[in-house]
N, C-alpha and C. Protein backbone atom coordinates (compact mmCIF):
# COMPACT_ATOMS: atom_id res chain seq x y z
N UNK A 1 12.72 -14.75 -3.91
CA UNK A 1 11.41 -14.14 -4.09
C UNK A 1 10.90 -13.62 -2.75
N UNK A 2 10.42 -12.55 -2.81
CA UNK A 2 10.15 -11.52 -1.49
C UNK A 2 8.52 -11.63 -1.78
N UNK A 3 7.79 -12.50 -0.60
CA UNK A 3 6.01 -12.68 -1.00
C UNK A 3 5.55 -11.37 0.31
N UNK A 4 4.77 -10.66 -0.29
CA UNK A 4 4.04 -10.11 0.72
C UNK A 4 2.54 -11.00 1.03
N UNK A 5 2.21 -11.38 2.49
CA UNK A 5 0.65 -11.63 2.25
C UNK A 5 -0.40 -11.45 3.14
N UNK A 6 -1.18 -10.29 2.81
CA UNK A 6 -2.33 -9.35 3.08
C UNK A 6 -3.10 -10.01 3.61
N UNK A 7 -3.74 -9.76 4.86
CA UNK A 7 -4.92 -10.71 5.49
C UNK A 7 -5.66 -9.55 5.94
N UNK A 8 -7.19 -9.36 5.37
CA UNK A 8 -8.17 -8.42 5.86
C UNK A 8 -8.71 -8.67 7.48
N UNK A 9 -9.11 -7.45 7.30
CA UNK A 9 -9.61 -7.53 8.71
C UNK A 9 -10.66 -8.33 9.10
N UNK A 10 -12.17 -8.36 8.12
CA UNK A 10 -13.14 -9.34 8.07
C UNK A 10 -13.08 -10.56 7.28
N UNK A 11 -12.35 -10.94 6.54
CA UNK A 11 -12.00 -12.63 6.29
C UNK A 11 -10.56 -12.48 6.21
N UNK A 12 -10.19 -13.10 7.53
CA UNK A 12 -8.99 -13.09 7.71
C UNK A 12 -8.44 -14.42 7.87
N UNK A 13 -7.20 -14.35 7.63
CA UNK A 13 -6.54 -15.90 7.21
C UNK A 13 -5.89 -16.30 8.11
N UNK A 14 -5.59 -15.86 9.43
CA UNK A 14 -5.35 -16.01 10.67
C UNK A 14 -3.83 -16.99 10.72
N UNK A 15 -3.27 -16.45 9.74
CA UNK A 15 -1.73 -16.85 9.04
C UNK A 15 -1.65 -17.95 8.63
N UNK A 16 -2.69 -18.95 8.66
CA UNK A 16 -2.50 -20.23 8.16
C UNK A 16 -1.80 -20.55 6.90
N UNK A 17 -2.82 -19.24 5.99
CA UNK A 17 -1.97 -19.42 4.65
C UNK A 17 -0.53 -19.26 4.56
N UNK A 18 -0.12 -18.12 5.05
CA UNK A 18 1.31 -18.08 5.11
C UNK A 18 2.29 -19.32 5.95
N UNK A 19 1.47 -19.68 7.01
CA UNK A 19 2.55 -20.78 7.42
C UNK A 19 2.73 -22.24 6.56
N UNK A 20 1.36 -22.27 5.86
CA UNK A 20 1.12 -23.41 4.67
C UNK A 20 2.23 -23.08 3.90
N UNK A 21 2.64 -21.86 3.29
CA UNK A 21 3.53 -21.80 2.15
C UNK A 21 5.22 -21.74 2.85
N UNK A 22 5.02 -21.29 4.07
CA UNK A 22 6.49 -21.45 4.87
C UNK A 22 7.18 -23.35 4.78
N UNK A 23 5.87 -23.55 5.50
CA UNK A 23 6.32 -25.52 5.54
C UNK A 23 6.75 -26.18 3.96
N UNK A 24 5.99 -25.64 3.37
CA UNK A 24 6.57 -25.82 1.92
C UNK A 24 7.47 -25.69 1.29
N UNK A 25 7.70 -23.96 1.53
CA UNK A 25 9.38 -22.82 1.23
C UNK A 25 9.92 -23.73 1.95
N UNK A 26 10.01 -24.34 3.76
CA UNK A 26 11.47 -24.92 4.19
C UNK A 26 11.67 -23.66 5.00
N UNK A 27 11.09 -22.28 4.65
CA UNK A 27 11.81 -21.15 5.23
C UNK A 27 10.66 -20.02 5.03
N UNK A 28 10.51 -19.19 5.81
CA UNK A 28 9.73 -17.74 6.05
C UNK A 28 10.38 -16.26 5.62
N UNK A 29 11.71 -16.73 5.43
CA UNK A 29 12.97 -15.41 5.59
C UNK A 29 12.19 -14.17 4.39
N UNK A 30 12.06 -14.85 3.66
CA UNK A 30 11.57 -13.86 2.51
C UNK A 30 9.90 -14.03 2.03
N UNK A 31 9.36 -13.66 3.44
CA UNK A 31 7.78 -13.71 3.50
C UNK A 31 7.59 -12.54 4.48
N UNK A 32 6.46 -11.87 4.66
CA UNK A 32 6.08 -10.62 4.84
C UNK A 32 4.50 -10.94 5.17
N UNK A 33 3.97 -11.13 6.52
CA UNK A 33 2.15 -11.20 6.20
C UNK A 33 2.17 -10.02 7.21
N UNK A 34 0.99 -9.03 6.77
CA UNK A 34 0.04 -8.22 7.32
C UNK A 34 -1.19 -8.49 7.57
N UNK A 35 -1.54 -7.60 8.92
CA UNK A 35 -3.04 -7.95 9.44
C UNK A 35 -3.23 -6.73 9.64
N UNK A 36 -4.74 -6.42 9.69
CA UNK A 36 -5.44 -4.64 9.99
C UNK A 36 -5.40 -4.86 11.12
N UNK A 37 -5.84 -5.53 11.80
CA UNK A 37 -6.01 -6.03 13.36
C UNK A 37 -4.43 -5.69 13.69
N UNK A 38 -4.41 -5.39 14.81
CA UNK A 38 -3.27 -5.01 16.25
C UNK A 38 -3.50 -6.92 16.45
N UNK A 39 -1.73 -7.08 17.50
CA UNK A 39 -2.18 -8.47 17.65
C UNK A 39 -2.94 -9.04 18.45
N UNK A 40 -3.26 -8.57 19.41
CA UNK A 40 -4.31 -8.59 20.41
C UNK A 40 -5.68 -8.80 19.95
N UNK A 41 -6.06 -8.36 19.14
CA UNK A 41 -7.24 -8.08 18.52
C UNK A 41 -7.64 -9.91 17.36
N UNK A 42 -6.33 -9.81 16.64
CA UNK A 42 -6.10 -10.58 15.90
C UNK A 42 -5.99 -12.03 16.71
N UNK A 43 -5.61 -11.89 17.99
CA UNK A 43 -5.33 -13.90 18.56
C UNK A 43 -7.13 -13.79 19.25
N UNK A 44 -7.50 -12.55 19.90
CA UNK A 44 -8.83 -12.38 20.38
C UNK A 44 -9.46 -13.37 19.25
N UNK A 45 -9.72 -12.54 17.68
CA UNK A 45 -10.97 -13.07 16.95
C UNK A 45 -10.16 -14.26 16.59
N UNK A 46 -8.98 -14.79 16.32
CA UNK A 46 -8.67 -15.96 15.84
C UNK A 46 -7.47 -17.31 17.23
N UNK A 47 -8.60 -17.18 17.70
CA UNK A 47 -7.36 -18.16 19.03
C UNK A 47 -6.28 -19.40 18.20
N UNK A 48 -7.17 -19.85 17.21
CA UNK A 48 -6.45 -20.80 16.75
C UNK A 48 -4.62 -20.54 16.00
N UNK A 49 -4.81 -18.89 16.48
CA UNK A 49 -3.37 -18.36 15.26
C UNK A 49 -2.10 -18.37 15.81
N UNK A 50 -2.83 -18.72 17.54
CA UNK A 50 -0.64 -18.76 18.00
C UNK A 50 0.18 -19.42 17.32
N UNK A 51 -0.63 -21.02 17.46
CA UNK A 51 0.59 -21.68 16.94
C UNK A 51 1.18 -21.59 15.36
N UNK A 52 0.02 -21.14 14.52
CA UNK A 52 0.80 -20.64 12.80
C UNK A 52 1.74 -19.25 13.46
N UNK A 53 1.14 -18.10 14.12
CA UNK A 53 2.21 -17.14 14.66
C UNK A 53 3.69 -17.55 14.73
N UNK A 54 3.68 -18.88 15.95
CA UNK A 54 4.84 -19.03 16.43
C UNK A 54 5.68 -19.72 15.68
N UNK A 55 4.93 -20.83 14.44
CA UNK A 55 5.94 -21.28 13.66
C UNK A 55 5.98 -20.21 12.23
N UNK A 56 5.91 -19.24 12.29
CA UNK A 56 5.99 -17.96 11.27
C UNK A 56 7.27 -17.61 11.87
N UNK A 57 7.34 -17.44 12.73
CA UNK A 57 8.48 -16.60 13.74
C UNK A 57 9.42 -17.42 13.79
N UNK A 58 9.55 -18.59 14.41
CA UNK A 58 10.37 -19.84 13.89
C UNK A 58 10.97 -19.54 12.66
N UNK A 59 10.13 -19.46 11.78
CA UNK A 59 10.53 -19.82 10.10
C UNK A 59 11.27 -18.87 9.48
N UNK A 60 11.05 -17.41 10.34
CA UNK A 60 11.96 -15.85 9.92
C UNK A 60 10.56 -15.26 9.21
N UNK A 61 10.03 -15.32 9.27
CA UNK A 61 8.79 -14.50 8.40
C UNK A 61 8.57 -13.40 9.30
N UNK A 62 8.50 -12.11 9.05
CA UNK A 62 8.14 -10.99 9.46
C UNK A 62 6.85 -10.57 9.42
N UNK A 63 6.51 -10.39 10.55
CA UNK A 63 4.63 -9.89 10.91
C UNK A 63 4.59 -8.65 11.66
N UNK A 64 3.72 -8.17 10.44
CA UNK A 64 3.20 -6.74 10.47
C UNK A 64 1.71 -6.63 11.03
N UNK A 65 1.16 -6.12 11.64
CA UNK A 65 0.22 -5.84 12.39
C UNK A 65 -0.54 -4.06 11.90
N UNK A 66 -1.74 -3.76 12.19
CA UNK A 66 -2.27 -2.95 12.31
C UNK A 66 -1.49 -2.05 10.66
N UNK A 67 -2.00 -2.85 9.49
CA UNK A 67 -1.67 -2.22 8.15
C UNK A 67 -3.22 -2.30 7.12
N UNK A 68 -3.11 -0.87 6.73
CA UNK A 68 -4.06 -1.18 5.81
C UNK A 68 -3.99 -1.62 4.60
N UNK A 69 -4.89 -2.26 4.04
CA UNK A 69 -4.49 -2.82 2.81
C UNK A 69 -4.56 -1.49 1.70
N UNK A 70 -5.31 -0.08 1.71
CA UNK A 70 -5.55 0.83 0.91
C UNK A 70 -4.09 2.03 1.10
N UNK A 71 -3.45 1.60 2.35
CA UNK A 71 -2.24 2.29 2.50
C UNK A 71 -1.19 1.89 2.81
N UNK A 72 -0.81 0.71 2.35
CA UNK A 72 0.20 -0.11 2.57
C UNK A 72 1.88 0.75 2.70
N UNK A 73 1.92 1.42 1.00
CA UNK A 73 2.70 2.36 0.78
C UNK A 73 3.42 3.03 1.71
N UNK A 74 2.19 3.52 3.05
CA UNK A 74 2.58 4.52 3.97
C UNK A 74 3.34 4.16 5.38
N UNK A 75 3.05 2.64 5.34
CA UNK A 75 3.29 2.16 6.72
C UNK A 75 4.75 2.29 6.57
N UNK A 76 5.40 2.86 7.79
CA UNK A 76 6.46 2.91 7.86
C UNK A 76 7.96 1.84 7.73
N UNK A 77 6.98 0.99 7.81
CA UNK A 77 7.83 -0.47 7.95
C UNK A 77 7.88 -0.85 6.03
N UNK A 78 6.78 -0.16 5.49
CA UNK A 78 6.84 -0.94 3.90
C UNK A 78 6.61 0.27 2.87
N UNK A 79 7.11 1.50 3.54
CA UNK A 79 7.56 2.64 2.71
C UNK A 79 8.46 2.57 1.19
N UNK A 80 9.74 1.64 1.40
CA UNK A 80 10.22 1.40 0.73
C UNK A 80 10.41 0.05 0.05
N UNK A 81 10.09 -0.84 0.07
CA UNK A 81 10.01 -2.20 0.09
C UNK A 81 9.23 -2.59 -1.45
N UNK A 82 9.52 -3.69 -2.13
CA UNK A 82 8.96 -3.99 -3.30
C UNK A 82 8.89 -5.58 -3.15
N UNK A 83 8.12 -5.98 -3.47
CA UNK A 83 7.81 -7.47 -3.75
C UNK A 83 7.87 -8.53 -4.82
N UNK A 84 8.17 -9.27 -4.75
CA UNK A 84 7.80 -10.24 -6.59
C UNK A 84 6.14 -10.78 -6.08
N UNK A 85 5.78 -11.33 -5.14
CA UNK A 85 4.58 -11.52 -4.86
C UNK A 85 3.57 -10.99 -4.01
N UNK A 86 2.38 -10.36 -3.99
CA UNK A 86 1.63 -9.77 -3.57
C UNK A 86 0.57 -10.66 -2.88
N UNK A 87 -0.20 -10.91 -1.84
CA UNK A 87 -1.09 -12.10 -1.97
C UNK A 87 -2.14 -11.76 -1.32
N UNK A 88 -3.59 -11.55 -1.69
CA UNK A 88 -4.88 -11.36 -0.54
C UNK A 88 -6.03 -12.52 -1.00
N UNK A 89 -5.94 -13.29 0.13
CA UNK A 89 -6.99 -14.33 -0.03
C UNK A 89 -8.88 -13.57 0.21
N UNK A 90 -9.45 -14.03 -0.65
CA UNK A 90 -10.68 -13.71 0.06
C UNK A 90 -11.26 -12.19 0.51
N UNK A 91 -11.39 -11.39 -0.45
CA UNK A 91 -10.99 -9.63 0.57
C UNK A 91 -12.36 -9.63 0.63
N UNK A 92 -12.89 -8.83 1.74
CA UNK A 92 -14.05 -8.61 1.87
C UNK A 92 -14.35 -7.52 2.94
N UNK A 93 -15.19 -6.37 2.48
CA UNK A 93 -15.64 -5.31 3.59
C UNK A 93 -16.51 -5.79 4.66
N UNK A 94 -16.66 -7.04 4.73
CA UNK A 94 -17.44 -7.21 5.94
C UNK A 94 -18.93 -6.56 5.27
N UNK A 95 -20.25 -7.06 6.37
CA UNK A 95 -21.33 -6.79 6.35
C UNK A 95 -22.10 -5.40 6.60
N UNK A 96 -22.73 -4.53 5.51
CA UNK A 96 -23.01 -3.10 6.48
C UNK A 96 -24.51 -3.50 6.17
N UNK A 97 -25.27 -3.47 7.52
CA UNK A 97 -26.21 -3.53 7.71
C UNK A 97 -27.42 -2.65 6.80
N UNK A 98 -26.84 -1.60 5.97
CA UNK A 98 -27.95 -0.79 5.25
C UNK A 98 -28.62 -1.69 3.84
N UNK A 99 -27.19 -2.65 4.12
CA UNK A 99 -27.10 -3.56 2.79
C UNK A 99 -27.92 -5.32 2.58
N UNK A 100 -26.82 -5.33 3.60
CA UNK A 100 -27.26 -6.57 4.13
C UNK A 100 -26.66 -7.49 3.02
N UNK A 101 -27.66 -8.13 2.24
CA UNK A 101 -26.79 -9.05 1.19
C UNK A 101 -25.86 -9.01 -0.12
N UNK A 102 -24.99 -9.95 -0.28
CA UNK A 102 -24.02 -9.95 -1.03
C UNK A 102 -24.70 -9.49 -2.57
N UNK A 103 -25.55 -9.36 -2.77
CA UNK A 103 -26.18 -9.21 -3.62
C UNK A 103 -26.45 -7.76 -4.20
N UNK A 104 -26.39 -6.77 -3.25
CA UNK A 104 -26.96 -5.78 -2.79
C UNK A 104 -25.82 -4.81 -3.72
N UNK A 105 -26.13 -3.66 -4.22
CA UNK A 105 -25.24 -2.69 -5.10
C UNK A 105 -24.26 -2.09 -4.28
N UNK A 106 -24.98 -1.72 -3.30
CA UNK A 106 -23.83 -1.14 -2.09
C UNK A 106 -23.62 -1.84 -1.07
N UNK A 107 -23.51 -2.81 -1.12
CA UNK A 107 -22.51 -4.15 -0.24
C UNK A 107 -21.41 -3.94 -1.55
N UNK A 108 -22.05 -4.32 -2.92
CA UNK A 108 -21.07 -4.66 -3.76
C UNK A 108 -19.81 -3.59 -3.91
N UNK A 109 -20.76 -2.30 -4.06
CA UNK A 109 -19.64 -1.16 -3.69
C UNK A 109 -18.52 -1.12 -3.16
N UNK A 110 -18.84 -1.77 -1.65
CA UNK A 110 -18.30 -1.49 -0.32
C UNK A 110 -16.79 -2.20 -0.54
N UNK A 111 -17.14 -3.51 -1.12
CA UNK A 111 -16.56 -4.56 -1.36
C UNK A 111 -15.19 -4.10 -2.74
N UNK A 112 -15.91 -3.45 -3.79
CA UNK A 112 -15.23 -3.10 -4.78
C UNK A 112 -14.13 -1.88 -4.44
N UNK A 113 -14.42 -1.24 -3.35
CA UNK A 113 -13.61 -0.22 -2.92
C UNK A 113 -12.09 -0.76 -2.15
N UNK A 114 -12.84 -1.81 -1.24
CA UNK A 114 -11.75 -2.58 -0.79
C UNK A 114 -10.88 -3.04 -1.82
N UNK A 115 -11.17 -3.67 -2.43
CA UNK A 115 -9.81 -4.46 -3.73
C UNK A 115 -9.70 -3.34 -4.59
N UNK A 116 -10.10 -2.69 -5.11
CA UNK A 116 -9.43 -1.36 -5.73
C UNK A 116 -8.01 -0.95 -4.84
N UNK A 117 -9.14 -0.47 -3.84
CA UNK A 117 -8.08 0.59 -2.86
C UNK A 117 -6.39 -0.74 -2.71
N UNK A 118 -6.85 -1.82 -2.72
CA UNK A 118 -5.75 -3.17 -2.34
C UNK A 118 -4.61 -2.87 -3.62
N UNK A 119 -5.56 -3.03 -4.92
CA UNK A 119 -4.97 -3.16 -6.23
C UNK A 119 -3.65 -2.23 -6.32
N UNK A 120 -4.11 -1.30 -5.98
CA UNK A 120 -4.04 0.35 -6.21
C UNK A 120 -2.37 0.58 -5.21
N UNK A 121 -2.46 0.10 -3.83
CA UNK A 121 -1.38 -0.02 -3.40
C UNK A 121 -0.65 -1.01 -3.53
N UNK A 122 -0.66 -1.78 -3.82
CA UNK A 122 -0.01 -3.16 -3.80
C UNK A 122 0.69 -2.93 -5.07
N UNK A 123 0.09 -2.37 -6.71
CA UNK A 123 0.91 -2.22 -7.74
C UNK A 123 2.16 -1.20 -7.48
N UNK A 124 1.63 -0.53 -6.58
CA UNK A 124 3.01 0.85 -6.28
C UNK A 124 4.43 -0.27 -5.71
N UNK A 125 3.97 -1.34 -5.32
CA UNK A 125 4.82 -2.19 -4.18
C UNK A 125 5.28 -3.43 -5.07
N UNK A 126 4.71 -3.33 -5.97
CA UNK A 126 5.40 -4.26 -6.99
C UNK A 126 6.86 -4.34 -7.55
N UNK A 127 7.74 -5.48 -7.64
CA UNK A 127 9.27 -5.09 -8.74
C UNK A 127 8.75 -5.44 -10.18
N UNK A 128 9.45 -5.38 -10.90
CA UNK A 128 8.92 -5.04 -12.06
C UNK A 128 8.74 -6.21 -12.87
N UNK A 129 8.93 -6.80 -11.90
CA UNK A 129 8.39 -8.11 -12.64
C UNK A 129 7.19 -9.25 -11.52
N UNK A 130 6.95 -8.61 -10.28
CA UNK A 130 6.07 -8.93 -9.62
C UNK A 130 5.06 -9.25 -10.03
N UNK A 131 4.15 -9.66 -9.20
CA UNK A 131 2.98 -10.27 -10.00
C UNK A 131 1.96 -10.05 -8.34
N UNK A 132 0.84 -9.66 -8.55
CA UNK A 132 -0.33 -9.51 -7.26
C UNK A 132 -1.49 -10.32 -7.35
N UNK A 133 -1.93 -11.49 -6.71
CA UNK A 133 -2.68 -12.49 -6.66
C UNK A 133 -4.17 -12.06 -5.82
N UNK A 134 -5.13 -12.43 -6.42
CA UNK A 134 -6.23 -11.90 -5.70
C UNK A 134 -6.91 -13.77 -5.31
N UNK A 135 -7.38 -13.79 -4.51
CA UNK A 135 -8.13 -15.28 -4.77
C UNK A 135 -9.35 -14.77 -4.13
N UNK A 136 -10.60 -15.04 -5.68
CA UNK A 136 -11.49 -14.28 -5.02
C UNK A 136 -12.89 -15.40 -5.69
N UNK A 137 -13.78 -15.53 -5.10
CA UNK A 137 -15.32 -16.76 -5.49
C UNK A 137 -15.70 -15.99 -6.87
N UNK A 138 -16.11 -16.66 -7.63
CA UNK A 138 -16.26 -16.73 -9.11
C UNK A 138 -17.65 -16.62 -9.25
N UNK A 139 -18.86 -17.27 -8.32
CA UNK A 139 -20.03 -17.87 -8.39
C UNK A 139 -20.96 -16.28 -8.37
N UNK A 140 -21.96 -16.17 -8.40
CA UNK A 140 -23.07 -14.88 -8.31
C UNK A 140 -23.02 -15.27 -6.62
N UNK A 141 -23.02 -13.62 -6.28
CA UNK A 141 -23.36 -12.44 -6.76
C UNK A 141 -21.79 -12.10 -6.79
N UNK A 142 -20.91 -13.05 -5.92
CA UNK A 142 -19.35 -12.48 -6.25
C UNK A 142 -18.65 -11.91 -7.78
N UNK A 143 -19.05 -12.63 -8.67
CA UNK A 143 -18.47 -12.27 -9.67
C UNK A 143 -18.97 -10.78 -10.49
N UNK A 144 -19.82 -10.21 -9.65
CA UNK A 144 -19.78 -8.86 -10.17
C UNK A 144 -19.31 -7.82 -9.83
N UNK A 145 -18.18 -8.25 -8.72
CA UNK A 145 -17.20 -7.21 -8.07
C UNK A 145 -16.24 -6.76 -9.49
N UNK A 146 -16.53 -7.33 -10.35
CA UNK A 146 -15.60 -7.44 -11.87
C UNK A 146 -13.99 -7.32 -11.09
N UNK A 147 -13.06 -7.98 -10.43
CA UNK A 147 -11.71 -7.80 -9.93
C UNK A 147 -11.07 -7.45 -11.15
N UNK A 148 -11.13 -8.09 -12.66
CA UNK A 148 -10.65 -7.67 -13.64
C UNK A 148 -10.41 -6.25 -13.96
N UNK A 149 -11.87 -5.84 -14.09
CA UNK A 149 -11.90 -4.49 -14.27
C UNK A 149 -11.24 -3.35 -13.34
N UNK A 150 -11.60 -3.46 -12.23
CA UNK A 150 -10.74 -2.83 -11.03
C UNK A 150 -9.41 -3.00 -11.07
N UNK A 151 -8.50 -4.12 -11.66
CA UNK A 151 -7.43 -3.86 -12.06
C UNK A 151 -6.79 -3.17 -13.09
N UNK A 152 -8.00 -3.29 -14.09
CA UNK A 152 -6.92 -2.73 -15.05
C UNK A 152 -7.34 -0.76 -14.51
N UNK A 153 -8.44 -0.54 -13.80
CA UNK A 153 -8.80 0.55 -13.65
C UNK A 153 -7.58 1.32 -12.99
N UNK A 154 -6.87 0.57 -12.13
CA UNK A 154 -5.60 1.54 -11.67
C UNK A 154 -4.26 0.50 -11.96
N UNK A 155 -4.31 0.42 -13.43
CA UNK A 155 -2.77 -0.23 -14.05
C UNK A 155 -2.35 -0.98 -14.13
N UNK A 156 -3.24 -2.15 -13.87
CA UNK A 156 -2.45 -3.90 -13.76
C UNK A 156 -3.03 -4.62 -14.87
N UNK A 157 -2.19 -5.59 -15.64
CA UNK A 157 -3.27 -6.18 -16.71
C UNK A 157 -3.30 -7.84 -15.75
N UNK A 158 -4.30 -8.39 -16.20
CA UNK A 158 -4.18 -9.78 -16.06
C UNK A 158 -3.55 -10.72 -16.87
N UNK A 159 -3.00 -11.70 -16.06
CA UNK A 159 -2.35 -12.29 -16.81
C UNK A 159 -2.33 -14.16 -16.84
N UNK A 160 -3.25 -14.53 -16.11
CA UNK A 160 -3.63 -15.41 -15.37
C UNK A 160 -4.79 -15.92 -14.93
N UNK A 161 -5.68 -16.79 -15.33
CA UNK A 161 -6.09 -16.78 -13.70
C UNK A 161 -6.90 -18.30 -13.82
N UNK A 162 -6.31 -19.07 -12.33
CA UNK A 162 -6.47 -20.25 -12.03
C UNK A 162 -7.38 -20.81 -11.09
N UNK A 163 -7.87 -22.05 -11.33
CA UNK A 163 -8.63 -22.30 -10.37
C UNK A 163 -8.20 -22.45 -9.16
N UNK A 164 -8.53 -21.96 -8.15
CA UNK A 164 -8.39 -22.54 -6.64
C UNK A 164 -8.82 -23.71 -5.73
N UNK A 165 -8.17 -24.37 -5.39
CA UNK A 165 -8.01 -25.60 -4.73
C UNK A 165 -7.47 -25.55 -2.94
N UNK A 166 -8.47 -25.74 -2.54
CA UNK A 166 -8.52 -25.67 -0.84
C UNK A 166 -7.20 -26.79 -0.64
N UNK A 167 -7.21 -27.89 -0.94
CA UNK A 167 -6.19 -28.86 -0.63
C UNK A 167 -5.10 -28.59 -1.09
N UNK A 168 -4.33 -27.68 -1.88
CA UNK A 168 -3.44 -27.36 -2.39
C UNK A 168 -2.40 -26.78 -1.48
N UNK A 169 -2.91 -26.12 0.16
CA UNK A 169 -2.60 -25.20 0.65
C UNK A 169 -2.82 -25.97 2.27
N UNK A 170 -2.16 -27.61 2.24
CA UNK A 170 -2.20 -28.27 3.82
C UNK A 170 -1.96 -27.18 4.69
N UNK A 171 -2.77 -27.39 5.53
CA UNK A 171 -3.11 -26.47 6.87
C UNK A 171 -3.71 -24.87 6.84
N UNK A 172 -4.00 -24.66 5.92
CA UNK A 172 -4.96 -23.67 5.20
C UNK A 172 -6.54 -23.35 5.68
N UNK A 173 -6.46 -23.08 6.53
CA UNK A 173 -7.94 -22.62 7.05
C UNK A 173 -8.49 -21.25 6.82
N UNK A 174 -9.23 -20.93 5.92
CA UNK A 174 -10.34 -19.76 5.54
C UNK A 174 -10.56 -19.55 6.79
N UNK A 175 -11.67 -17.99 6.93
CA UNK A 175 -11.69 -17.68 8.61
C UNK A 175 -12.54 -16.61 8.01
N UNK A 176 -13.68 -16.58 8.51
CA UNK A 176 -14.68 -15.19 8.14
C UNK A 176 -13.97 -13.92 9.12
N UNK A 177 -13.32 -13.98 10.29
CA UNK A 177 -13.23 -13.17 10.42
C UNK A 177 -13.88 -11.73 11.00
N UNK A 178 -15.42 -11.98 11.19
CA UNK A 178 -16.25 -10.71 11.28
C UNK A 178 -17.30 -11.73 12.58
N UNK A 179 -16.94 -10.49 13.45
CA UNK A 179 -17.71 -10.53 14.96
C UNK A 179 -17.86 -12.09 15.79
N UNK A 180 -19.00 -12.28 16.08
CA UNK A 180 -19.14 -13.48 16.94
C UNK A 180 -18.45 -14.91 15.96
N UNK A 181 -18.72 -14.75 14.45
CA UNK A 181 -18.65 -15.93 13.87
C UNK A 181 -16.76 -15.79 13.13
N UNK A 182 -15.81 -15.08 13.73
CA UNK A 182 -14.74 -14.75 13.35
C UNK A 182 -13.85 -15.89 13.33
N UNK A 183 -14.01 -16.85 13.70
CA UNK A 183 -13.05 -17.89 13.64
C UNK A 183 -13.40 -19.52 12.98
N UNK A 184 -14.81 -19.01 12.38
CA UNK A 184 -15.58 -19.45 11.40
C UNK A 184 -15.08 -19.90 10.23
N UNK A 185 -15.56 -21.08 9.77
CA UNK A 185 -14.36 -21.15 8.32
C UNK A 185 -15.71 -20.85 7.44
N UNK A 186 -15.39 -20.70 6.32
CA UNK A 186 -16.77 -20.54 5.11
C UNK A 186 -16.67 -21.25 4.03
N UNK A 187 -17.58 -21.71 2.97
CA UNK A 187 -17.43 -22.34 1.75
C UNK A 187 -16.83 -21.83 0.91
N UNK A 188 -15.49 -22.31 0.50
CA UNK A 188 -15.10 -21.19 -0.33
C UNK A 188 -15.76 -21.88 -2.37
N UNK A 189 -16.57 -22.46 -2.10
CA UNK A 189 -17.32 -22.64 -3.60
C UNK A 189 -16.28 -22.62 -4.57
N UNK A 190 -16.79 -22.24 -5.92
CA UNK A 190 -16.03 -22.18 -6.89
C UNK A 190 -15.14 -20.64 -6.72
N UNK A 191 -13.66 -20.71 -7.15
CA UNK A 191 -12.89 -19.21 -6.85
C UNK A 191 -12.12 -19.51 -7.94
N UNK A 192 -11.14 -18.18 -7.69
CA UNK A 192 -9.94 -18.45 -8.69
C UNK A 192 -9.17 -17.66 -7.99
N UNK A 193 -7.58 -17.87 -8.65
CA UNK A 193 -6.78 -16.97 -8.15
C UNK A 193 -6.36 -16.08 -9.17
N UNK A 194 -7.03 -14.76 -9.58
CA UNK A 194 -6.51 -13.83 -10.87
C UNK A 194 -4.79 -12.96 -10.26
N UNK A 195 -3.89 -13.23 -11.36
CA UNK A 195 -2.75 -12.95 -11.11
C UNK A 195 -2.54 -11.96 -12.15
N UNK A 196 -2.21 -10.36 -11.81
CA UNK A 196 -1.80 -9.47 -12.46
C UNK A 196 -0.79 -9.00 -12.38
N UNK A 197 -0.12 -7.94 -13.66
CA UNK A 197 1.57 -7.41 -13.43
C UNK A 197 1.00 -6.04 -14.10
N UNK A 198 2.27 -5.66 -13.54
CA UNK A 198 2.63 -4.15 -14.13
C UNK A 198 2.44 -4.61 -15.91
N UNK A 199 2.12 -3.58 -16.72
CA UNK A 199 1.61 -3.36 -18.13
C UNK A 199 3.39 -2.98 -18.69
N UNK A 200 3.48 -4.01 -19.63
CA UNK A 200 5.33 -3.92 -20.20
C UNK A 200 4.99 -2.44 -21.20
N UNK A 201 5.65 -1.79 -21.08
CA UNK A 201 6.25 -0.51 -21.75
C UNK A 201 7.04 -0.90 -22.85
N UNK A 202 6.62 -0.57 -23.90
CA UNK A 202 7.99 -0.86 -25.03
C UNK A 202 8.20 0.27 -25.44
């Protein structure tokens, strides 16, 4: 199984997650994490990430740097490449000040564009029997990003979706990610992880 796993630029997972599932795998060889952040940028807002870095690298896991999650497709490194697992913990556009709270129609926007635009590339990057994991807070005002709907809006049905469990994932540290408070962990409340596939053709 070939996992890709997506870490945004403003809640970023500062590879923990991926090295959580490496110590587990035994092995990294067939793991893939991306960051929007350059690495510089990325050990800047998250100091705590050398050492998941260095046992990623240890483990054979390949790290991609400076990828967007809306153009994954294009990066030269994952032009051609297909996955069985897709993975973005937590996606979030970060704060625009016109908005301000999570509450707000165009925060929510901002936010809904991001996991679209995610959905949208990540299904092109799918094998055909892949599957793309969103783990996203369930509670108001989050749950009116509708992730459901945005999936099926560009081709994925759901097929899944489970509760999330912080302890499930030893050495797993959440990370806001955004400005002074970037290495910040946050509540991750009630979430789930909605798991979608390509729509079977008969």
């Amino acid at each position: 199984m070939r996992l890709n796993i997506f870490f945004s630029v403003k809640y970023a997972l500062h590879l923990s997650f991926s090295a959580s599932l490496a110590r587990a795998f035994g092995s990294a060889k067939n793991m893939l994490s991306a960051s929007l952040d350059c690495k510089e940028t990325l050990m800047d807002k998250h100091p705590t990430a050398k050492e998941n870095l260095e046992e990623l690298e240890k483990l054979g896991c390949t790290i991609l740097n400076e990828v967007a999650c809306h153009t994954m497709t294009n990066h030269p490194s994952l032009e051609d490449m297909k996955f069985d697992r897709i993975i973005f913990n937590f996606p979030h556009a970060g704060y625009h000040y016109l908005y301000g709270r999570e509450s707000e129609q165009g925060q929510i926007e901002l936010h809904q564009e991001v996991v679209k635009g995610f959905l949208s590339s990540a299904r092109d990057m799918l094998t055909s029997k892949g599957e793309v994991h969103v783990t996203h807070k369930t509670s108001y005002p989050f749950y009116l990003w509708e992730v459901e709907k945005l999936a099926e809006e560009v081709g994925l049905n759901l097929t899944e979706e489970v509760e999330f469990e912080l302890l499930d994932y030893p050495g797993y540290e959440n990370k806001r990610g955004d400005k002074g408070s970037s290495n910040d962990s946050f509540p991750v409340g009630r979430c789930s992880t909605f798991k979608f596939k390509l729509p079977i053709h008969t």
